[in-house]
PDB file of N, CA and C in Angstrom:
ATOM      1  N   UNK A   1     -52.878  88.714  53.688  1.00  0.00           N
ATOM      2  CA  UNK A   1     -52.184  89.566  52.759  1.00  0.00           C
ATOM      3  C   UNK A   1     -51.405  88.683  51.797  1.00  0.00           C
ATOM      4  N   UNK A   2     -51.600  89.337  50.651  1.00  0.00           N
ATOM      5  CA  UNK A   2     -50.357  88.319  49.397  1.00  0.00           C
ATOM      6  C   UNK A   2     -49.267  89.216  49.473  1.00  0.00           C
ATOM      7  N   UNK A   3     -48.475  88.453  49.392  1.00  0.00           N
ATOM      8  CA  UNK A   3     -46.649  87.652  49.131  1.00  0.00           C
ATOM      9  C   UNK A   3     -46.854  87.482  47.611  1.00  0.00           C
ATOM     10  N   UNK A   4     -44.771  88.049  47.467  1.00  0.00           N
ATOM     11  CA  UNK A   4     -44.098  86.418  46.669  1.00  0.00           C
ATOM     12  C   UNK A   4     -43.517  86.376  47.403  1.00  0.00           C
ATOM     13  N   UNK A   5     -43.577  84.834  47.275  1.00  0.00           N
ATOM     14  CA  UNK A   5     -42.131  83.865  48.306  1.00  0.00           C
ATOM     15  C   UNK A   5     -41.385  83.146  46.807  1.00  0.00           C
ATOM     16  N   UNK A   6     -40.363  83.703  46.890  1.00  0.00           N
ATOM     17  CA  UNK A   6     -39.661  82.797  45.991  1.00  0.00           C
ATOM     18  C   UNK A   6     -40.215  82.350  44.831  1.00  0.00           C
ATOM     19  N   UNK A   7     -40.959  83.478  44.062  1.00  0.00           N
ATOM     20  CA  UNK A   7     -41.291  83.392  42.826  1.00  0.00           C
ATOM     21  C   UNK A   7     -42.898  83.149  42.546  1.00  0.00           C
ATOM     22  N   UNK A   8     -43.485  82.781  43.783  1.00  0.00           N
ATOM     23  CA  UNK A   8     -44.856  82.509  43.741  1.00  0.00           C
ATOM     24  C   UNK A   8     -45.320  82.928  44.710  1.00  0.00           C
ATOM     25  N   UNK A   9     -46.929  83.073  44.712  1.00  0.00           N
ATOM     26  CA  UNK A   9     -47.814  83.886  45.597  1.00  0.00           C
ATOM     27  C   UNK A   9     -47.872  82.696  46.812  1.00  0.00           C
ATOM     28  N   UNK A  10     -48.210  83.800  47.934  1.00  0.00           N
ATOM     29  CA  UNK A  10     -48.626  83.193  49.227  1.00  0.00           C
ATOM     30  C   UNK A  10     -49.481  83.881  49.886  1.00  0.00           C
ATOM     31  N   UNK A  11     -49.667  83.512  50.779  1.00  0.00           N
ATOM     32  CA  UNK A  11     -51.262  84.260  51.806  1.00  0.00           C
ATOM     33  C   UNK A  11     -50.537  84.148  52.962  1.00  0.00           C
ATOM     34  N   UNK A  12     -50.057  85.252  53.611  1.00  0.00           N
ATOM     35  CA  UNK A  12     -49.577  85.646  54.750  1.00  0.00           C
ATOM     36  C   UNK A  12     -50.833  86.383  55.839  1.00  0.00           C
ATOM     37  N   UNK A  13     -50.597  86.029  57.434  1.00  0.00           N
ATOM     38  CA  UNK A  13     -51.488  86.904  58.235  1.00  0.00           C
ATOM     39  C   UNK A  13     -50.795  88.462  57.562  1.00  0.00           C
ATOM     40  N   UNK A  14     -51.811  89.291  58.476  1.00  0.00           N
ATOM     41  CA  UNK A  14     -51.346  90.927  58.773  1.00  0.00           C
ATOM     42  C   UNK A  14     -50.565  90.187  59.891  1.00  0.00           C
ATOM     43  N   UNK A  15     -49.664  91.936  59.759  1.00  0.00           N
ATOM     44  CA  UNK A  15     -48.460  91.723  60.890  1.00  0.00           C
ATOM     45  C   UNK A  15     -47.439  90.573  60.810  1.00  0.00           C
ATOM     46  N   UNK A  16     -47.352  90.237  60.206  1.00  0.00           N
ATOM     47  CA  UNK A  16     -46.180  89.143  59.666  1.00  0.00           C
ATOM     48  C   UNK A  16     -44.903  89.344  60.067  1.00  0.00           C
ATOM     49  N   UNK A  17     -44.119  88.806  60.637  1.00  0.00           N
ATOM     50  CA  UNK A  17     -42.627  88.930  60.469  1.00  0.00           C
ATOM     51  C   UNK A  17     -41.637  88.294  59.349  1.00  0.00           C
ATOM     52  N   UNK A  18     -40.763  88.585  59.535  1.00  0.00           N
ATOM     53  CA  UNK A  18     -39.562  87.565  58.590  1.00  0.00           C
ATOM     54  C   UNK A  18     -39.495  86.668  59.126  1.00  0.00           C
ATOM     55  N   UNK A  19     -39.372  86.488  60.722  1.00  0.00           N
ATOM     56  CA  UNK A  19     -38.773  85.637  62.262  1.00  0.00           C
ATOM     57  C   UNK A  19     -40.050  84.252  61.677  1.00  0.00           C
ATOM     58  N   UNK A  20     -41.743  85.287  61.735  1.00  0.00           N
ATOM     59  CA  UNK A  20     -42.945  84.615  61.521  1.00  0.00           C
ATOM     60  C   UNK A  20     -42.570  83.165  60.627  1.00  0.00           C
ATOM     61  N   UNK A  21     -42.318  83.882  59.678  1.00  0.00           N
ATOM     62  CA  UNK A  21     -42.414  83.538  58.060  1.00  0.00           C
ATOM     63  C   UNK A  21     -41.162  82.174  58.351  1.00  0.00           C
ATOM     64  N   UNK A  22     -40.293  82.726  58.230  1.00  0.00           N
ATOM     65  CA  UNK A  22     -38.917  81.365  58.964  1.00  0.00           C
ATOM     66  C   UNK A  22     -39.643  80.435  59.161  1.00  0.00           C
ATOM     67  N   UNK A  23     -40.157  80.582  60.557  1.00  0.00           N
ATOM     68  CA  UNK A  23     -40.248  79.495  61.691  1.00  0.00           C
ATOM     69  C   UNK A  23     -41.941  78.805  61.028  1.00  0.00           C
ATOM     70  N   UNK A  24     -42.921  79.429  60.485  1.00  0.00           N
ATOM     71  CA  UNK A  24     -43.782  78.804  59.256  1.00  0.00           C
ATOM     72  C   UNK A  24     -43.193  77.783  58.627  1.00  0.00           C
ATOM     73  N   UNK A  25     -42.108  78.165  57.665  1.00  0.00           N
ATOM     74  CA  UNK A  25     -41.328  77.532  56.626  1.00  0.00           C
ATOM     75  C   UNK A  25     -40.188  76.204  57.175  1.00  0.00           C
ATOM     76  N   UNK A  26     -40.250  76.575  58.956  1.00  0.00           N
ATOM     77  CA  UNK A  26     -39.715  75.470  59.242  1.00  0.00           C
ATOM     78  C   UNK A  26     -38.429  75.403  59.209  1.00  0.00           C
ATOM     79  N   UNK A  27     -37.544  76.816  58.573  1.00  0.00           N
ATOM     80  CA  UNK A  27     -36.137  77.110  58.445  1.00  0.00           C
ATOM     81  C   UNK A  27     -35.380  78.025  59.860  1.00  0.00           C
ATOM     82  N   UNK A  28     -35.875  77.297  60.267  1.00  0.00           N
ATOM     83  CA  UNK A  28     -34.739  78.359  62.120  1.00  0.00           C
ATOM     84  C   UNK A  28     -34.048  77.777  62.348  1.00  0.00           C
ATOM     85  N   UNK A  29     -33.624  76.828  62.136  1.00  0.00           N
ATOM     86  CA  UNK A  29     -32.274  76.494  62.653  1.00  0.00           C
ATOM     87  C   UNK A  29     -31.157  76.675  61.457  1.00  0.00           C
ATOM     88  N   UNK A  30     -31.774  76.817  60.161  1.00  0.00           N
ATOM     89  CA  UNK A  30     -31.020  76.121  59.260  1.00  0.00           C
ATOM     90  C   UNK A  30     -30.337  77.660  58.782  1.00  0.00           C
ATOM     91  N   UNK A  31     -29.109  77.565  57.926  1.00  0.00           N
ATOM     92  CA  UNK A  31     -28.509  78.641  57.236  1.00  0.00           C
ATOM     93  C   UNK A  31     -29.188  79.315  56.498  1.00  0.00           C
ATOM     94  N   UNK A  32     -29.685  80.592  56.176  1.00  0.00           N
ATOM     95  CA  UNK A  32     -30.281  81.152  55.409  1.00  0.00           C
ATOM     96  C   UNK A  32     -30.277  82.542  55.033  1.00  0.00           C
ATOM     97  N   UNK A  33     -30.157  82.902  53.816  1.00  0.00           N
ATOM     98  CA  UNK A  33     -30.765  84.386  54.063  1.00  0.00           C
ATOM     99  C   UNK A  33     -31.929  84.851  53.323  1.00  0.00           C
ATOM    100  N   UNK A  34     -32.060  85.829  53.807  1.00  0.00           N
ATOM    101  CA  UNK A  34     -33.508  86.374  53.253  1.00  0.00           C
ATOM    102  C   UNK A  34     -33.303  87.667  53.065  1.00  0.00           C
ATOM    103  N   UNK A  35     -34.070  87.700  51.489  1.00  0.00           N
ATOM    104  CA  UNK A  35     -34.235  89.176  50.930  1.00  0.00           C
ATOM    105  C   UNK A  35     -35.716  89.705  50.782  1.00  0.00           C
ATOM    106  N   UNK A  36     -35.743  91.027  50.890  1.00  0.00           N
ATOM    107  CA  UNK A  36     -37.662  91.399  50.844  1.00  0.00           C
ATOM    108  C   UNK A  36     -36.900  92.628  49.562  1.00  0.00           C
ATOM    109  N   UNK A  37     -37.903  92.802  48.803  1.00  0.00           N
ATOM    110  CA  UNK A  37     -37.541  94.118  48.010  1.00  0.00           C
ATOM    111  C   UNK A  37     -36.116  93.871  47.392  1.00  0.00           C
ATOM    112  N   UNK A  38     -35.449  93.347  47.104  1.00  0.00           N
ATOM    113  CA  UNK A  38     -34.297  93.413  46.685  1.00  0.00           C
ATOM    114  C   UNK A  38     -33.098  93.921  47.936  1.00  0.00           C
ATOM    115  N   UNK A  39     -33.603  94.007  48.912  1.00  0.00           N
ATOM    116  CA  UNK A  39     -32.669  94.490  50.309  1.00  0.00           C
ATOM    117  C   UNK A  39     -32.586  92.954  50.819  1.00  0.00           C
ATOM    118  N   UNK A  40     -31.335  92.870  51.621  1.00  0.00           N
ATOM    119  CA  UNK A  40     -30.929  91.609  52.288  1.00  0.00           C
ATOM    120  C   UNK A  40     -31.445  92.237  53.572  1.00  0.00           C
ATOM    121  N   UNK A  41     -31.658  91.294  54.599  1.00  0.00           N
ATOM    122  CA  UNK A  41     -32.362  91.809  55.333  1.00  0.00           C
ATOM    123  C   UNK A  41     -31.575  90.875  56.861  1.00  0.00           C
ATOM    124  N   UNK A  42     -30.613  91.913  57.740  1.00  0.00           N
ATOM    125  CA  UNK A  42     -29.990  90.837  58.872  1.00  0.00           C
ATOM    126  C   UNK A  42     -30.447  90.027  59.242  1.00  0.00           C
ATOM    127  N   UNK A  43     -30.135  89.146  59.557  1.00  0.00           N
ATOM    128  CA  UNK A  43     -30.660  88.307  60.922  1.00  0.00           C
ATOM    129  C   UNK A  43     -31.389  88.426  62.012  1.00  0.00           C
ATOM    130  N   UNK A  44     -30.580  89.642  62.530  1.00  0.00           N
ATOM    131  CA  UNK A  44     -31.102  90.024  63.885  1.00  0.00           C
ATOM    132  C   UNK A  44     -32.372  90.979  64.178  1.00  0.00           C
ATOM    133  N   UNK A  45     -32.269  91.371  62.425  1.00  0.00           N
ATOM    134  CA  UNK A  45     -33.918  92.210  61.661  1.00  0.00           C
ATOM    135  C   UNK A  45     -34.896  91.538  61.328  1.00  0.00           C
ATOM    136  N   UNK A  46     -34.994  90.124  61.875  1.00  0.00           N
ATOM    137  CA  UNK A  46     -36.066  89.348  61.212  1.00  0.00           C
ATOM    138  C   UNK A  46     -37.141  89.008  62.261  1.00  0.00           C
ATOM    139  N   UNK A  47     -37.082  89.646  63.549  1.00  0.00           N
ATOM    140  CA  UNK A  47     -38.368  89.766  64.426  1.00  0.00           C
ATOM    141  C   UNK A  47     -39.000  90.763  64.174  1.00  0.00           C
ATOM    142  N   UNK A  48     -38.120  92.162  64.208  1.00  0.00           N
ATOM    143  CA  UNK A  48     -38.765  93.592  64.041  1.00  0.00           C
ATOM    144  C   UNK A  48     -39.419  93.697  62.413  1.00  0.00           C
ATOM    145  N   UNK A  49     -38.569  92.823  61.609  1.00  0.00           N
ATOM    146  CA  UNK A  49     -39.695  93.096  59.967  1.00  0.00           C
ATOM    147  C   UNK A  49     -40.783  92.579  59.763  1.00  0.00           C
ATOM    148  N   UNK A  50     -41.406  93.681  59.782  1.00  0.00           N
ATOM    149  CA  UNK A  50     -42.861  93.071  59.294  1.00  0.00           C
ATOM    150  C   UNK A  50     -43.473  93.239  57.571  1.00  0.00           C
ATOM    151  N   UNK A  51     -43.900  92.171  56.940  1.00  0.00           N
ATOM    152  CA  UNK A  51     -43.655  92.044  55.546  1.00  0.00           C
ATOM    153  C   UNK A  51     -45.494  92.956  55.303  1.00  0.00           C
ATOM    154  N   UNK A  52     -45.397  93.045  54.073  1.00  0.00           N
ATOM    155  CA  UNK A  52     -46.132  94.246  53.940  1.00  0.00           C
ATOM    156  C   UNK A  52     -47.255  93.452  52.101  1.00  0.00           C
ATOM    157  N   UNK A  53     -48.234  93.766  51.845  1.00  0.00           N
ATOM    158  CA  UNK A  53     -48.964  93.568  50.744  1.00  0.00           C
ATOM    159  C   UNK A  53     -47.893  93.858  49.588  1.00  0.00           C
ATOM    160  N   UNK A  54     -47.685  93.060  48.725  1.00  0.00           N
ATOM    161  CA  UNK A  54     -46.818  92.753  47.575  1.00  0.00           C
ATOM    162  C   UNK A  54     -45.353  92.562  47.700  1.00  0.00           C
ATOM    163  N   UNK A  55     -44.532  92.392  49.324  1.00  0.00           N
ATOM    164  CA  UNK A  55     -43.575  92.282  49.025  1.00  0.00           C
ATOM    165  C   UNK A  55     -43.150  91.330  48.029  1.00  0.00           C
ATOM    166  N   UNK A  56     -41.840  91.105  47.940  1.00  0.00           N
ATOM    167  CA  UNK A  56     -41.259  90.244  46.991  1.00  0.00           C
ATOM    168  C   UNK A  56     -39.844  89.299  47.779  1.00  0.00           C
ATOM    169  N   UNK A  57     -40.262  88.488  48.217  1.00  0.00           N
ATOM    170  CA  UNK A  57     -39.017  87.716  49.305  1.00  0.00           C
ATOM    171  C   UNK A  57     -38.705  86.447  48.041  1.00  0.00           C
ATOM    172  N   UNK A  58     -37.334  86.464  48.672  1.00  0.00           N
ATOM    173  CA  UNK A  58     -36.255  85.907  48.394  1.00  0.00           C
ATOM    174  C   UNK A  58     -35.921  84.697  49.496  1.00  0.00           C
ATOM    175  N   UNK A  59     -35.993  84.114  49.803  1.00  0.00           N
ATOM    176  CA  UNK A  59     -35.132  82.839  50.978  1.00  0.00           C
ATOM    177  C   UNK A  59     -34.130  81.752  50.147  1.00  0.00           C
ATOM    178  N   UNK A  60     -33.134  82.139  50.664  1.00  0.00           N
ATOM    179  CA  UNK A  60     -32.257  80.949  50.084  1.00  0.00           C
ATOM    180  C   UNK A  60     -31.165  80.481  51.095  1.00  0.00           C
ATOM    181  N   UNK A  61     -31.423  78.956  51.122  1.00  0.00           N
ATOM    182  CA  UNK A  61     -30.522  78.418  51.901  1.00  0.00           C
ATOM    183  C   UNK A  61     -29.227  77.682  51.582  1.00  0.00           C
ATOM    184  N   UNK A  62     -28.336  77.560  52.932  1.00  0.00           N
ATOM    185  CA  UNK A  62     -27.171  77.454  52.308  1.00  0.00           C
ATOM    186  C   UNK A  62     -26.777  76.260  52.186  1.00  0.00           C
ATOM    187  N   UNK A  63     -26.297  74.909  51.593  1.00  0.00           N
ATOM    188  CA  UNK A  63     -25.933  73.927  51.507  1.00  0.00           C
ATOM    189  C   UNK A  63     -24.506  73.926  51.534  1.00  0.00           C
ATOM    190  N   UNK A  64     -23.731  73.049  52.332  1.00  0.00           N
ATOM    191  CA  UNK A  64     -22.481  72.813  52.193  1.00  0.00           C
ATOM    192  C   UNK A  64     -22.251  71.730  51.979  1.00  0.00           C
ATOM    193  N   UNK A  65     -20.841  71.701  51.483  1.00  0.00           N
ATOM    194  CA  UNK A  65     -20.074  70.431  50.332  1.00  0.00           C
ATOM    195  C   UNK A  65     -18.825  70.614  50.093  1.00  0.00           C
ATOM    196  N   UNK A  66     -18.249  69.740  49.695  1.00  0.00           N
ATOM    197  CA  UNK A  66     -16.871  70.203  48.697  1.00  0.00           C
ATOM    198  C   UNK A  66     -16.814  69.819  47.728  1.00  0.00           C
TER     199      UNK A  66
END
């Protein structure tokens, strides 16, 4: 199924998660959030979401500094 991830197309399985998609991208440990559709989408919602033909995701992580 096609995605956007962050502005560009991707090829996701069916049945996809957010949790999926993360741990793909290699970002589970790290600070992040993630939007599908313009909705922010919890944390604790990112096993049960399953991403769907044309969503539109958002991932942005957090860097700290002073």
């Amino acid at each position: 199924m096609t995605v956007k991830l962050n502005g560009e197309t991707r090829e996701c399985r069916d049945g996809m998660t957010i949790a999926d998609l993360v741990a793909e991208l290699g970002l589970g440990a790290k600070r992040i959030a993630v939007e599908v559709n313009r909705d922010i989408i919890p944390r604790e919602d990112y096993a049960q979401h399953r991403l769907h033909v044309g969503d539109e995701i958002e991932v942005v992580h957090f860097v700290g500094g002073g």
